[in-house]
Protein backbone atom coordinates (compact mmCIF):
# COMPACT_ATOMS: atom_id res chain seq x y z
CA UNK A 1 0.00 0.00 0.00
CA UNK A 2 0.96 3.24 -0.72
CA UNK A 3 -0.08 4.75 2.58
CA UNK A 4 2.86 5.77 5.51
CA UNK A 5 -0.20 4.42 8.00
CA UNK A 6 -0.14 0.60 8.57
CA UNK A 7 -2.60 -1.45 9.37
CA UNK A 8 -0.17 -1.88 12.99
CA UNK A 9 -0.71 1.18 14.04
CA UNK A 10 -4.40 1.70 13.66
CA UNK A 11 -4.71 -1.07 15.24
CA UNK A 12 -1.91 -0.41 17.88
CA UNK A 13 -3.90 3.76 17.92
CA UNK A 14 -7.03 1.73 19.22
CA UNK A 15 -5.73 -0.18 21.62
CA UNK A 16 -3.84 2.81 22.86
CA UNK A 17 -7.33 4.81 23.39
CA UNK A 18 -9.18 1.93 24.85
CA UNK A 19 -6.01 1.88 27.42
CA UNK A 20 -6.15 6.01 27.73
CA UNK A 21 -9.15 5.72 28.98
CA UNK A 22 -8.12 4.93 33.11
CA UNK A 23 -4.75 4.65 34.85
CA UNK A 24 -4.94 1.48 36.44
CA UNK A 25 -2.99 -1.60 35.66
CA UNK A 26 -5.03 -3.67 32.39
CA UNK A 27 -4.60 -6.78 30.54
CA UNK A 28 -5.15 -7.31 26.90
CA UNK A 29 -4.81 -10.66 25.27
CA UNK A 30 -4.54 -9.73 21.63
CA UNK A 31 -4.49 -12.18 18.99
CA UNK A 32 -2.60 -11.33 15.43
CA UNK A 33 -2.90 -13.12 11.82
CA UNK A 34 -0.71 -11.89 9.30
CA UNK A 35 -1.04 -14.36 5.96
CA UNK A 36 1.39 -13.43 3.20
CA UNK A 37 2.01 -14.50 -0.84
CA UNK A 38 5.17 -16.00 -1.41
CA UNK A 39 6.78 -12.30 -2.36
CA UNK A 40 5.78 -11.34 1.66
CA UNK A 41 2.76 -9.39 0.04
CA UNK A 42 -0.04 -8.96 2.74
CA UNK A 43 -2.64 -10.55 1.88
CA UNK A 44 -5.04 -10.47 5.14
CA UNK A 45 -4.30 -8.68 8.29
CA UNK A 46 -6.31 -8.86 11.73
CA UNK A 47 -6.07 -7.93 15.20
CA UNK A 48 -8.77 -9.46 17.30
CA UNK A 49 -8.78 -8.59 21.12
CA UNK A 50 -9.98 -11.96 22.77
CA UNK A 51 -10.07 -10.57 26.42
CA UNK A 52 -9.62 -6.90 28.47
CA UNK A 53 -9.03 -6.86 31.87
CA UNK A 54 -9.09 -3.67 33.32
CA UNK A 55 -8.11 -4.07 36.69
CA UNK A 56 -5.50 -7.36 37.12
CA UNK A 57 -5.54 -6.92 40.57
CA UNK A 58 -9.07 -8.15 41.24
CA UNK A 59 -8.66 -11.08 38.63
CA UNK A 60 -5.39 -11.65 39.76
CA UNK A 61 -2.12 -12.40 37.05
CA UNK A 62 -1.92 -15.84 37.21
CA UNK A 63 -5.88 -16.35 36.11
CA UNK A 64 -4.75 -16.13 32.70
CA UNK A 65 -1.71 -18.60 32.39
């Protein structure tokens, strides 16, 4: 694409104002699919945000591992 804006950091500019939003301590758990032609063309690009924990504290880290 001819465009100095990736798909990255639209993606990376949404998760930044969905983080903006408070100043306590969150947890994303983002997933990423890149699929490429054999000359490393993009083909298909997506972000998908599975879960959002705003506060780890009250769900504590180690709920997620």
């Amino acid at each position: 694409p001819s465009s100095e804006i990736t798909y990255g950091m639209v993606a990376a500019d949404l998760f930044h104002s969905l983080l903006a939003v408070s100043t306590e301590p969150s947890l994303l758990k983002i997933q990423s699919l890149f699929v490429l032609d054999e000359n490393s063309y993009p083909l298909q690009q997506d972000f998908s945000l599975l879960d959002f924990y705003p506060d780890i504290v009250k769900h504590g880290a180690n709920a997620l591992l």
